[in-house]
C-alpha atoms as a PDB file:
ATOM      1  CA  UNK A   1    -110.425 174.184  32.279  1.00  0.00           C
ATOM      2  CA  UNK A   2    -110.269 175.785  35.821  1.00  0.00           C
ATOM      3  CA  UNK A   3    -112.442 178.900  36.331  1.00  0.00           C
ATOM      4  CA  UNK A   4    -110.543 179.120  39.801  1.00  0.00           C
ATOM      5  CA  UNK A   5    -108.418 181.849  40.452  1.00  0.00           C
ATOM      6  CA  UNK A   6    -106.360 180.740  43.632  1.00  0.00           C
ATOM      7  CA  UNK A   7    -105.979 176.646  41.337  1.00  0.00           C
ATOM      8  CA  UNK A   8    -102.243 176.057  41.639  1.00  0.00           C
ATOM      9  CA  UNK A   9    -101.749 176.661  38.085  1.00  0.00           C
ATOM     10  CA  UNK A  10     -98.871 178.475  36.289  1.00  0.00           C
ATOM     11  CA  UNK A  11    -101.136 181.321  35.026  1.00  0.00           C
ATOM     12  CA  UNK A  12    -101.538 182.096  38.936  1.00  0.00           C
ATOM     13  CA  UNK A  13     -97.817 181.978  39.741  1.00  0.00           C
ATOM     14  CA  UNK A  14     -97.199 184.335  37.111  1.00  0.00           C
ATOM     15  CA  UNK A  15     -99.911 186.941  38.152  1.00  0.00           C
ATOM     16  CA  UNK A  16     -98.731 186.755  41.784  1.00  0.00           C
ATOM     17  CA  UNK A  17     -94.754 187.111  40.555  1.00  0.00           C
ATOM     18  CA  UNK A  18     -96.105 189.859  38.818  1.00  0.00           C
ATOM     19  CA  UNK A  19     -97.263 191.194  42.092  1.00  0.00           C
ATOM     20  CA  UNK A  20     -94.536 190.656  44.220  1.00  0.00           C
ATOM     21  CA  UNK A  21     -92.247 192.527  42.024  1.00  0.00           C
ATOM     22  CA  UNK A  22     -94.606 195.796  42.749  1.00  0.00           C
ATOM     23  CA  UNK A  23     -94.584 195.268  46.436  1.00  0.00           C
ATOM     24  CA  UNK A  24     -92.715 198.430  47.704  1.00  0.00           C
ATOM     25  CA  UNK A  25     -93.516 200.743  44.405  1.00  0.00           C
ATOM     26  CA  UNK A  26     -97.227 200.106  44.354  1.00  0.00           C
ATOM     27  CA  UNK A  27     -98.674 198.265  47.814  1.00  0.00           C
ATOM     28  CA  UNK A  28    -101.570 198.879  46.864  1.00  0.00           C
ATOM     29  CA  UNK A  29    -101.451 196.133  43.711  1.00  0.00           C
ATOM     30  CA  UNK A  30     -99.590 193.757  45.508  1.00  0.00           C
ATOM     31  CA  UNK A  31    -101.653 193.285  48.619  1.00  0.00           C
ATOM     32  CA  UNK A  32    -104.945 193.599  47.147  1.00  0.00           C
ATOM     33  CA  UNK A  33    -103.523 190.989  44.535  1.00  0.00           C
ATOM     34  CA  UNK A  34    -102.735 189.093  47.383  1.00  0.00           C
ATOM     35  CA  UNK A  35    -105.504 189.493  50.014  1.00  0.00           C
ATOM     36  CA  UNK A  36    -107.578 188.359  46.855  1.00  0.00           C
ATOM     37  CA  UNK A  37    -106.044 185.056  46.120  1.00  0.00           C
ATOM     38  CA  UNK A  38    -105.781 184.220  49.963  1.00  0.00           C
ATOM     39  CA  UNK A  39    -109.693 184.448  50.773  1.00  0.00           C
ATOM     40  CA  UNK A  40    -109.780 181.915  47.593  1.00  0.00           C
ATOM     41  CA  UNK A  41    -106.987 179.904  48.788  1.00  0.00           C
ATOM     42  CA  UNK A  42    -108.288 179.376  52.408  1.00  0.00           C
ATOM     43  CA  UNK A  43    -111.984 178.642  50.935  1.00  0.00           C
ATOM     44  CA  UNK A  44    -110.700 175.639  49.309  1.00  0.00           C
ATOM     45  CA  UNK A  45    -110.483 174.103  52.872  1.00  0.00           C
ATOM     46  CA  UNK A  46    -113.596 176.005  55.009  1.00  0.00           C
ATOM     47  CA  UNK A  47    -116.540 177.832  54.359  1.00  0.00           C
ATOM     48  CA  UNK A  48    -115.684 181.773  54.819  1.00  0.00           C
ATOM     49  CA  UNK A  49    -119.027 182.607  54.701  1.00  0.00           C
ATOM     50  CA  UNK A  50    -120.136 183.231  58.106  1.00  0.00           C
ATOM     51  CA  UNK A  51    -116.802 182.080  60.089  1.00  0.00           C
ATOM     52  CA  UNK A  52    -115.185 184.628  62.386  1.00  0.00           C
ATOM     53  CA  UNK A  53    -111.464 184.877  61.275  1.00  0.00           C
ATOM     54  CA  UNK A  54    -108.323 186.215  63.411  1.00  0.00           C
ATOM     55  CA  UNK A  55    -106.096 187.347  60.848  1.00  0.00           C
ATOM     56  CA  UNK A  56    -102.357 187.549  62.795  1.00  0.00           C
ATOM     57  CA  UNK A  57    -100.212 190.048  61.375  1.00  0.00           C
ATOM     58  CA  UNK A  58    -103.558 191.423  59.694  1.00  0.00           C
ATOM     59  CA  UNK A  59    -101.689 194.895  58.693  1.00  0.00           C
ATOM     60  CA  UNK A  60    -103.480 197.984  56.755  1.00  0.00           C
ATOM     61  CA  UNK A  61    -106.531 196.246  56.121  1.00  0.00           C
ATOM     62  CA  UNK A  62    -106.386 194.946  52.437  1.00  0.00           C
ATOM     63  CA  UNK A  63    -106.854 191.172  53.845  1.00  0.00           C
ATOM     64  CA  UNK A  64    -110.071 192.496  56.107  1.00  0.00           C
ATOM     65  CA  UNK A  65    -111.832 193.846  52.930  1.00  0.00           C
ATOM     66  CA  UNK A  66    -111.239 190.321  51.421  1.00  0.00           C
ATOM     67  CA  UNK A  67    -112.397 188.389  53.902  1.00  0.00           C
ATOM     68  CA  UNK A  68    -115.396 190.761  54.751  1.00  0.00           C
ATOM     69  CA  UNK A  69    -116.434 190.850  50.783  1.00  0.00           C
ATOM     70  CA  UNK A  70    -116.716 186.679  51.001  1.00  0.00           C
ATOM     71  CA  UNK A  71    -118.610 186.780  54.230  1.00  0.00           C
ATOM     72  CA  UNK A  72    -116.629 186.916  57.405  1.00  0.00           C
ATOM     73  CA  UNK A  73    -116.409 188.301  60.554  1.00  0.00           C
ATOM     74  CA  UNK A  74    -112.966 189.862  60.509  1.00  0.00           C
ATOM     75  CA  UNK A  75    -110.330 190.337  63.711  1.00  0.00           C
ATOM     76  CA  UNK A  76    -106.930 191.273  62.722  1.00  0.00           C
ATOM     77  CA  UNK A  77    -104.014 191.648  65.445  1.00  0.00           C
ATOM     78  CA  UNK A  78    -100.628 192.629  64.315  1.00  0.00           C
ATOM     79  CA  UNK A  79     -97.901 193.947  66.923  1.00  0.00           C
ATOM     80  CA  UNK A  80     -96.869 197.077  65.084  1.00  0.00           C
ATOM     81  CA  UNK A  81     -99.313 199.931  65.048  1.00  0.00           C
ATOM     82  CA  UNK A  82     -97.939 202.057  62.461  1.00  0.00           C
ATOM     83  CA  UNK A  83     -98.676 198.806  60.080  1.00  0.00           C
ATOM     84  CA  UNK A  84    -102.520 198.849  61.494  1.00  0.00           C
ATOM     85  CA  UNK A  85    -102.924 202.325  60.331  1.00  0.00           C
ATOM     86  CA  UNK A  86    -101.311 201.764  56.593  1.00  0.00           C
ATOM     87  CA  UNK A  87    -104.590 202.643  55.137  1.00  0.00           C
ATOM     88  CA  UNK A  88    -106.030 205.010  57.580  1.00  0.00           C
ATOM     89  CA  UNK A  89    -107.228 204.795  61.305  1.00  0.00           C
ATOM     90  CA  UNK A  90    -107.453 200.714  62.287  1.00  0.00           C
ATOM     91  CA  UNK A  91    -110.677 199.715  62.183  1.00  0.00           C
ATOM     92  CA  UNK A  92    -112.542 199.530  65.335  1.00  0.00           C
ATOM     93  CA  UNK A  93    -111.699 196.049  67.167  1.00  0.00           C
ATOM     94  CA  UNK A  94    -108.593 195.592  65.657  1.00  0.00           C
ATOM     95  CA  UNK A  95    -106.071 194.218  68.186  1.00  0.00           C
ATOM     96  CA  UNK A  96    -102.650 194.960  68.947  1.00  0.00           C
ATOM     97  CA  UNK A  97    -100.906 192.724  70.066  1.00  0.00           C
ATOM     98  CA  UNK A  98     -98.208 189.801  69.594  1.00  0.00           C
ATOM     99  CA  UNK A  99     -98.817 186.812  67.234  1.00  0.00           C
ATOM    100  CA  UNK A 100     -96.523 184.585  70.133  1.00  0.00           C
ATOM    101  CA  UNK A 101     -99.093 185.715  73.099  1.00  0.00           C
ATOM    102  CA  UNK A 102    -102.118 186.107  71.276  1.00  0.00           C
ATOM    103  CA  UNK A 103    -104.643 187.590  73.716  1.00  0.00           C
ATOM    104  CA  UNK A 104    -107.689 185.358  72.860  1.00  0.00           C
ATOM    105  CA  UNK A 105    -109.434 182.575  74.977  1.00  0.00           C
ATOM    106  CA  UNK A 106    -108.811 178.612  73.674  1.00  0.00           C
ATOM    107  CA  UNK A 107    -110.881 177.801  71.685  1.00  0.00           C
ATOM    108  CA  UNK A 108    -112.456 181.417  69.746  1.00  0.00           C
ATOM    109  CA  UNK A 109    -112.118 181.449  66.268  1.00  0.00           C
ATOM    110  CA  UNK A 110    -113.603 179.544  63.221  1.00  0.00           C
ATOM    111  CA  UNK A 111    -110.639 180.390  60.892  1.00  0.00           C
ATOM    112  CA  UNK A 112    -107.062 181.619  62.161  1.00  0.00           C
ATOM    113  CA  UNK A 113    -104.861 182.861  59.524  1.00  0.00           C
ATOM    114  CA  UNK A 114    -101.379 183.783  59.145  1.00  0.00           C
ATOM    115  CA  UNK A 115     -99.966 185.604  55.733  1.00  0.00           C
ATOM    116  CA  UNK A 116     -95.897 185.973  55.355  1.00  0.00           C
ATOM    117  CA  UNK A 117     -95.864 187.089  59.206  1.00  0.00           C
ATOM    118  CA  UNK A 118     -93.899 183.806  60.956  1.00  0.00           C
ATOM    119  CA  UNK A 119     -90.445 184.748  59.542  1.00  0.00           C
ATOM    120  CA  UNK A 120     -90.970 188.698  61.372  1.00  0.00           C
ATOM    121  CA  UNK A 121     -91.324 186.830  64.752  1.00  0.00           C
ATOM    122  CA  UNK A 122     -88.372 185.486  66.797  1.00  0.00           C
ATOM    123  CA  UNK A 123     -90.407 182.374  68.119  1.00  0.00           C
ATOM    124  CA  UNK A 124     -92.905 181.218  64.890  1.00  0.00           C
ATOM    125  CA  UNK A 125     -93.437 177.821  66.452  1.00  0.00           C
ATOM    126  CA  UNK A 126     -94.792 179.570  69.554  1.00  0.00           C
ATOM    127  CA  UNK A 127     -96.807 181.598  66.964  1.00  0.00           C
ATOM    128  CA  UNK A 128     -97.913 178.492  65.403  1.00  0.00           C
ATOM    129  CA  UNK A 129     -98.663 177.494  68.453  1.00  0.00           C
ATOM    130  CA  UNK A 130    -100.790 180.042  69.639  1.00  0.00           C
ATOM    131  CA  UNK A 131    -102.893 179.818  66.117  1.00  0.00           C
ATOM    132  CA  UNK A 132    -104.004 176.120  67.271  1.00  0.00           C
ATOM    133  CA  UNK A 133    -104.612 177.310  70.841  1.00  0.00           C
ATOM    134  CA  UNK A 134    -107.251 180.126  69.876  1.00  0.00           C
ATOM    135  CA  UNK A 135    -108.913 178.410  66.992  1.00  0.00           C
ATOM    136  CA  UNK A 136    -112.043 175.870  67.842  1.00  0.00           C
ATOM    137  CA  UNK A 137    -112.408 172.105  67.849  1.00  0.00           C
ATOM    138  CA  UNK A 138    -113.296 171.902  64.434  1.00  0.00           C
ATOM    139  CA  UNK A 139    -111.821 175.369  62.886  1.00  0.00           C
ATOM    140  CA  UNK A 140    -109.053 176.161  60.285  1.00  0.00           C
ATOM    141  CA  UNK A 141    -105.212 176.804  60.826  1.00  0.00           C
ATOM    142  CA  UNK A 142    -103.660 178.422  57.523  1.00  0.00           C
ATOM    143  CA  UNK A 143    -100.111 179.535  57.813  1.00  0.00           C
ATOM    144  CA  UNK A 144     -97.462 180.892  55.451  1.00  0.00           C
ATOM    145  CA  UNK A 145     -94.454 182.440  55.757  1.00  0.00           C
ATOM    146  CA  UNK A 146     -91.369 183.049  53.468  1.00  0.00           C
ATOM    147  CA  UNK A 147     -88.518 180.841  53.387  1.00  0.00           C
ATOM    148  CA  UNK A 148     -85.381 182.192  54.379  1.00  0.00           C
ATOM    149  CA  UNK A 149     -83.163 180.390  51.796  1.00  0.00           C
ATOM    150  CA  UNK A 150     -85.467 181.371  48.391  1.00  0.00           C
ATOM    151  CA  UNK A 151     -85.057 184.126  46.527  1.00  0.00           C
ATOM    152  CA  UNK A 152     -87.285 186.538  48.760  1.00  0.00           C
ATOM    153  CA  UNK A 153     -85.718 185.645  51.777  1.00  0.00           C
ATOM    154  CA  UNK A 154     -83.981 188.738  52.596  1.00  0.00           C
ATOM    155  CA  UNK A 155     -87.329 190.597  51.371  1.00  0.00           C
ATOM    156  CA  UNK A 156     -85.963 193.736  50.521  1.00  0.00           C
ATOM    157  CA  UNK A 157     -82.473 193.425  50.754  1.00  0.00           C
ATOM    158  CA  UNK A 158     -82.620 189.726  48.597  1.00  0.00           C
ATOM    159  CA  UNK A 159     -80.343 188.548  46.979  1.00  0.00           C
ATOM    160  CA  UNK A 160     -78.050 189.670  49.028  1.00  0.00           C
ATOM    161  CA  UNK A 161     -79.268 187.983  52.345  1.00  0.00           C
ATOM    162  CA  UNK A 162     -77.610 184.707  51.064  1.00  0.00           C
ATOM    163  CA  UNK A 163     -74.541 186.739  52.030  1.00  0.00           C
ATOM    164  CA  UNK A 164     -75.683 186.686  55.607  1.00  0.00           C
ATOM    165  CA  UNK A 165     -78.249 188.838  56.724  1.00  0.00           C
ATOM    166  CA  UNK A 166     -76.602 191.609  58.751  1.00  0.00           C
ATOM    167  CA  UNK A 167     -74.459 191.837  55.600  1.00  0.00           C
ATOM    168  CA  UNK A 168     -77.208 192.766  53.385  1.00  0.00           C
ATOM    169  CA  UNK A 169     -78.883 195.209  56.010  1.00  0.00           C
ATOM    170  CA  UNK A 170     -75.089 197.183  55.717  1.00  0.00           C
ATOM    171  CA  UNK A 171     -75.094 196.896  51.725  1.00  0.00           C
ATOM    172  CA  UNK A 172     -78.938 197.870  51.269  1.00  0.00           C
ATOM    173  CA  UNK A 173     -78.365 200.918  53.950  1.00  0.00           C
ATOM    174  CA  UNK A 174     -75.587 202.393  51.749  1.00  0.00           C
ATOM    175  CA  UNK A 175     -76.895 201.974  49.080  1.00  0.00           C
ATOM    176  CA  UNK A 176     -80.843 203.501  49.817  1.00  0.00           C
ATOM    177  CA  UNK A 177     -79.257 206.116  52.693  1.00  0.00           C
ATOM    178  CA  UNK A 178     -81.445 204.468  55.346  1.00  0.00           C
ATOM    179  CA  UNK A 179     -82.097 201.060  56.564  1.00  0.00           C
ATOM    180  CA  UNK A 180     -84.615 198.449  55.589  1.00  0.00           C
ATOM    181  CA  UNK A 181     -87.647 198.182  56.774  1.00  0.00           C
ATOM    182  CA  UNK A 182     -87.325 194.628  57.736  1.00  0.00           C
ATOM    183  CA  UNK A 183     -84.229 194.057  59.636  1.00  0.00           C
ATOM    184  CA  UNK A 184     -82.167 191.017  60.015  1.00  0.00           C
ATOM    185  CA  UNK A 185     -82.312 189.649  64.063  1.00  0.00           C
ATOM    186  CA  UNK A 186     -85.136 192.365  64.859  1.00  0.00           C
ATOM    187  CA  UNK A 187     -87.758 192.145  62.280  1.00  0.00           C
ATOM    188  CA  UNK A 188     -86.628 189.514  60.234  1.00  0.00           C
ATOM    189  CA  UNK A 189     -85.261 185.712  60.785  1.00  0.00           C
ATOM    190  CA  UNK A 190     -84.393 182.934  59.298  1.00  0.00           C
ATOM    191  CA  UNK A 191     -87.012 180.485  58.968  1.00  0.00           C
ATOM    192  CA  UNK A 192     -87.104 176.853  56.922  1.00  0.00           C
ATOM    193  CA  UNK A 193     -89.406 174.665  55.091  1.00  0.00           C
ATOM    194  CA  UNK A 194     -88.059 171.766  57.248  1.00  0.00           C
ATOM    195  CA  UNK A 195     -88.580 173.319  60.392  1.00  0.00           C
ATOM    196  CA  UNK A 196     -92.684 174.339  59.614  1.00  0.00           C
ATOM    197  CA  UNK A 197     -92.433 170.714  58.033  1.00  0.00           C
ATOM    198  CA  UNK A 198     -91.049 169.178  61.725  1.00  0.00           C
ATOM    199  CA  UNK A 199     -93.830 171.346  63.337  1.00  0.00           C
ATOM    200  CA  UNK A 200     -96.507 170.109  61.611  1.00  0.00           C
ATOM    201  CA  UNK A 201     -96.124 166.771  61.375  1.00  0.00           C
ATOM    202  CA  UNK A 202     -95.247 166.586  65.395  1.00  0.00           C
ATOM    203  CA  UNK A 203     -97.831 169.177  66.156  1.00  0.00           C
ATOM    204  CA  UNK A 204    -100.858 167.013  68.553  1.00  0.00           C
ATOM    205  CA  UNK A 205    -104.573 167.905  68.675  1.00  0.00           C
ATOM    206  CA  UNK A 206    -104.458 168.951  64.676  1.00  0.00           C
ATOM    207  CA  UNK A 207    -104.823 167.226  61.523  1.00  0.00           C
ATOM    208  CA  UNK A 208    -102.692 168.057  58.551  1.00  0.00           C
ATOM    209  CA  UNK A 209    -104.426 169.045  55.328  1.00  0.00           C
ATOM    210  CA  UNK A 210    -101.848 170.642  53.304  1.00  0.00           C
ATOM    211  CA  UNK A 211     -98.006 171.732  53.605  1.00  0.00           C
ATOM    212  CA  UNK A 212     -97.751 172.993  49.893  1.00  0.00           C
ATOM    213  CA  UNK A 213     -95.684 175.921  48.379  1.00  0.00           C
ATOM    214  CA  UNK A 214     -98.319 178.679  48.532  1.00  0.00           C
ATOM    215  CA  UNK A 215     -97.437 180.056  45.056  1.00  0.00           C
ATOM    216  CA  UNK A 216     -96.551 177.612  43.250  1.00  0.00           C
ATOM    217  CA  UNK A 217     -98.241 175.913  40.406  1.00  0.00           C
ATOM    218  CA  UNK A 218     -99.332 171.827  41.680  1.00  0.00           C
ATOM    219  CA  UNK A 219     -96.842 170.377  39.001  1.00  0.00           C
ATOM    220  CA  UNK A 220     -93.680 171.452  41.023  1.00  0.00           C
ATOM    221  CA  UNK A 221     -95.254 170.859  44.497  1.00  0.00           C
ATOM    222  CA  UNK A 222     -92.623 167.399  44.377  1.00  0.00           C
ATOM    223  CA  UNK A 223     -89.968 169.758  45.196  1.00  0.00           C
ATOM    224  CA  UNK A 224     -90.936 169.423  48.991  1.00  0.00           C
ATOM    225  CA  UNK A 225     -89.980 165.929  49.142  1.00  0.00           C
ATOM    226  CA  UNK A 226     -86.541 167.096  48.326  1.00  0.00           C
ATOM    227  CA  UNK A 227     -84.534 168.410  51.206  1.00  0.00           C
ATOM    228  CA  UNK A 228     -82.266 171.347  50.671  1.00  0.00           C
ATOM    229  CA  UNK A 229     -83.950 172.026  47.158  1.00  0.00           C
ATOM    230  CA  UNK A 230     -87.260 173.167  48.591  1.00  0.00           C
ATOM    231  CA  UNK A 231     -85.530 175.357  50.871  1.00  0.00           C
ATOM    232  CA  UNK A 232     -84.443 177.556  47.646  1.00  0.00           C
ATOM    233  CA  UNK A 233     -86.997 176.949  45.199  1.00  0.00           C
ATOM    234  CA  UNK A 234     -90.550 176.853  47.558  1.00  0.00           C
ATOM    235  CA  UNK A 235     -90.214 180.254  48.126  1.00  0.00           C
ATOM    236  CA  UNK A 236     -93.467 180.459  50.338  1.00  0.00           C
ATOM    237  CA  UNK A 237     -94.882 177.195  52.625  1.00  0.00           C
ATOM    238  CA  UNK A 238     -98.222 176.834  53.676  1.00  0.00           C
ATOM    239  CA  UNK A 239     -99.306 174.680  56.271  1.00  0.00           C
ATOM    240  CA  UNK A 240    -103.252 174.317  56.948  1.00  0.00           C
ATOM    241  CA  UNK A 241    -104.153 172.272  59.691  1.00  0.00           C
ATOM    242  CA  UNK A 242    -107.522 171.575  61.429  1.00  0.00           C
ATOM    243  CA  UNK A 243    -107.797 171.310  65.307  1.00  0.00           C
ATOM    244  CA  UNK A 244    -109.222 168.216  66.566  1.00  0.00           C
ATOM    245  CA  UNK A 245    -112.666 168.053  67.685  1.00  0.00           C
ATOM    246  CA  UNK A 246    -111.256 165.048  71.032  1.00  0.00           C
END
């Protein structure tokens, strides 16, 4: 029997459901729920311990306590400041800046890492892109983003983005009196499975190590293989990658 937390098992899915459903009434469950299972998740595939991450779209600061606890050194860059100072003041040598320019030489990070940030950008391949550029020979890519067509597509204003997006921004601003914080064509955008699929598989100077629904338990992982399907039932894709060393 596993004694890992972050194993792909259906005890896991549960506890991060669980979490998910808390994300606007208590953040402070859900992302430390979250940050937790990510350090875990990423350590399956490189040594934390010691590695200097860049965590794009790093936010409040729940995912630098995680990574700091197992060991890292911990950069986070995110392109809203108001997000950076979710838990207080931003830590000093946090970044602002944006995840499609990232404003770090080739070539400087151990372990670049992306949580549910891709489908808030409206170029995530140039994102993507920019992860491989800044992370060494060597180093780890981890990605992850939320599909547009599951049921958490429309974050907030689900289930009513598979109405159309603008179309749920309307609905969810009469009915809350304001609008959502994530906003269809601004901060929000439709991104697939097969698209970060197509990416990563034509993607040079990387090797592929994993494109696996991030919150899934391993049994249902088959559902990738399945166009159309995984779109509605992966929910969340991860892609880890590591850049060449040639």
């Amino acid at each position: 029997m596993t004694t890992d937390p972050s194993a792909p098992t259906l005890r896991r899915a549960w506890r991060l459901f669980n979490a998910f459903r808390v994300e606007q009434t208590d953040p402070d469950h859900f992302y430390g729920t979250l940050a937790a299972d990510s350090v875990a998740q990423v350590g399956q595939f490189a040594d934390v311990s010691g590695a200097w991450v860049l965590d794009v779209g790093g936010g409040p600061g729940y995912f630098a306590q995680g990574f700091r606890e197992a060991g890292a050194r911990y950069t986070a860059l995110d392109a809203d400041l108001g997000e950076l100072s979710g838990l207080g003041e931003p830590e000093p040598g946090t970044v602002l800046g944006s995840g499609m320019e990232l404003p770090f030489a080739d070539g400087s990070f151990d372990i670049t890492y992306s949580s549910n940030v891709l489908e808030h950008v409206p170029e995530p391949w140039r994102m993507a892109d920019e992860m491989v550029r800044v992370t060494k020979p060597g180093g780890l890519v981890f990605l992850s983003y939320t599909l547009w067509w599951g049921p958490w597509g429309g974050h907030e204003t689900a289930p009513w983005h598979y109405l159309g997006g603008h179309r749920a921004a309307r609905r969810y601003e009469r009915t809350h009196g304001h609008p959502p914080k994530n906003v269809f064509g601004e901060s929000l955008f439709p991104v697939t499975a097969a698209a970060g699929i197509e990416w990563a598989r034509r993607r040079r100077g990387v090797e592929v190590l994993a494109v696996m629904p991030r919150y899934l338990p391993r049994w249902s992982w088959w559902i990738l293989r399945v166009p159309g399907l995984r779109e509605v039932l992966t929910w969340n894709l991860a892609i880890v990658l590591r850049r060449a060393t040639d």
